[in-house]
Protein backbone atom coordinates (compact mmCIF):
# COMPACT_ATOMS: atom_id res chain seq x y z
CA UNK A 1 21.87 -11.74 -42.05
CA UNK A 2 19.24 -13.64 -43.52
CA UNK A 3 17.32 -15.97 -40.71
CA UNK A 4 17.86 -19.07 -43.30
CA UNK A 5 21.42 -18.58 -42.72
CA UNK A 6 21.88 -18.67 -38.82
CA UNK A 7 21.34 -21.24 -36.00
CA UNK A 8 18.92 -19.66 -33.34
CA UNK A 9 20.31 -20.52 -29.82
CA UNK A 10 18.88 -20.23 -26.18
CA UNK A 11 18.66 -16.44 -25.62
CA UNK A 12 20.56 -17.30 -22.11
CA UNK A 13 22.23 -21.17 -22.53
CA UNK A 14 22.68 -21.23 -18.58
CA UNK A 15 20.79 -18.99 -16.43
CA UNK A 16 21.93 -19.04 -12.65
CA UNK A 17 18.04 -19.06 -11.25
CA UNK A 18 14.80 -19.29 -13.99
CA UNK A 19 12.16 -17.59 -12.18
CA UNK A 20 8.62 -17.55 -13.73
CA UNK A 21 4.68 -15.88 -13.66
CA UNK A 22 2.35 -18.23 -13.73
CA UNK A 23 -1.56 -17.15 -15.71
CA UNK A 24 0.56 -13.75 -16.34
CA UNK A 25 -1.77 -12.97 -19.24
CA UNK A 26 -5.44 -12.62 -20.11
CA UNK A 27 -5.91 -15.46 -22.30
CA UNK A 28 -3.57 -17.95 -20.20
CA UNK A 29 -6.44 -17.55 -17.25
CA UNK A 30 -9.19 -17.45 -19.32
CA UNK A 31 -7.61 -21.26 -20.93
CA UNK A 32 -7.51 -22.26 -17.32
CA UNK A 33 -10.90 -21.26 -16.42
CA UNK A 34 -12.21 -23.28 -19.08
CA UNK A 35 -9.90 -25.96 -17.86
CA UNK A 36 -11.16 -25.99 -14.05
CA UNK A 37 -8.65 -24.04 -12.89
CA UNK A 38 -9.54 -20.38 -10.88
CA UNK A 39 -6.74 -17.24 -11.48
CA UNK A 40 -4.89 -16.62 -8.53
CA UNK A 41 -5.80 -13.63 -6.09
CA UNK A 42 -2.08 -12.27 -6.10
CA UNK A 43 0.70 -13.27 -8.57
CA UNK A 44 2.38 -16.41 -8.52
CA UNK A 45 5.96 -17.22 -8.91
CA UNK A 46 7.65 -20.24 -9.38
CA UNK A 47 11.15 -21.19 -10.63
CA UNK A 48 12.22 -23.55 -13.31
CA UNK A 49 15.11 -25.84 -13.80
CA UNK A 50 17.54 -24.30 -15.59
CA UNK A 51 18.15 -27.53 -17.76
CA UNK A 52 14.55 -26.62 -18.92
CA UNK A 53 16.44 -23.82 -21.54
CA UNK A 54 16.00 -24.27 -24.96
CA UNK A 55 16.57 -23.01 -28.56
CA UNK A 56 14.12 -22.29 -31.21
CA UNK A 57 12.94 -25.17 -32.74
CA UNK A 58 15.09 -27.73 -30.72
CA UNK A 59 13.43 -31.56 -30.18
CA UNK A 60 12.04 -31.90 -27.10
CA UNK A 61 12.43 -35.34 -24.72
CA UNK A 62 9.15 -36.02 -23.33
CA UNK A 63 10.92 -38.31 -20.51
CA UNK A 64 7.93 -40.32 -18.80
CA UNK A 65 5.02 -38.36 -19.90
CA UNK A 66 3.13 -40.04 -22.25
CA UNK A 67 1.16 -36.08 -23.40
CA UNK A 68 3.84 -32.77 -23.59
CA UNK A 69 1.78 -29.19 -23.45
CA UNK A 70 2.60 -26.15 -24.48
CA UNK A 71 4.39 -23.28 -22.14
CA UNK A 72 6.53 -20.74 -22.89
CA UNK A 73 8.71 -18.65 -20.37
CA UNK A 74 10.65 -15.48 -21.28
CA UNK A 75 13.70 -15.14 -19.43
């Protein structure tokens, strides 16, 4: 099937629990270094909202913030 002709959805529309990695790659901590910000000593885990999930491409509502940045999780 040709990717023109499908809608991409959420990989998992409603997840139970979202649990995330936080600076789980090299370049993420390196960005954050630049930014201020040390690399943990151990991992770090946090967990999302699960209204957070969304699809390719889908708008975004910024809510109060008046800058969005980038992040990416992969469920």
């Amino acid at each position: 099937v040709a990717l023109e002709g499908v809608k991409l959805l959420a990989p998992i529309e409603r997840p139970g629990h979202f649990m995330a990695l936080g600076m789980n790659y090299k370049k993420h901590a390196e960005e954050g270094v630049r930014l201020g910000v040390m690399p943990p000593r151990f991992q770090v885990w946090f967990n999302k909202a699960t209204n957070c999930v969304s699809p390719p491409h889908a708008d975004i509502d910024p809510g109060v913030t008046k800058q969005l940045d980038y992040e990416v999780e992969l469920g």
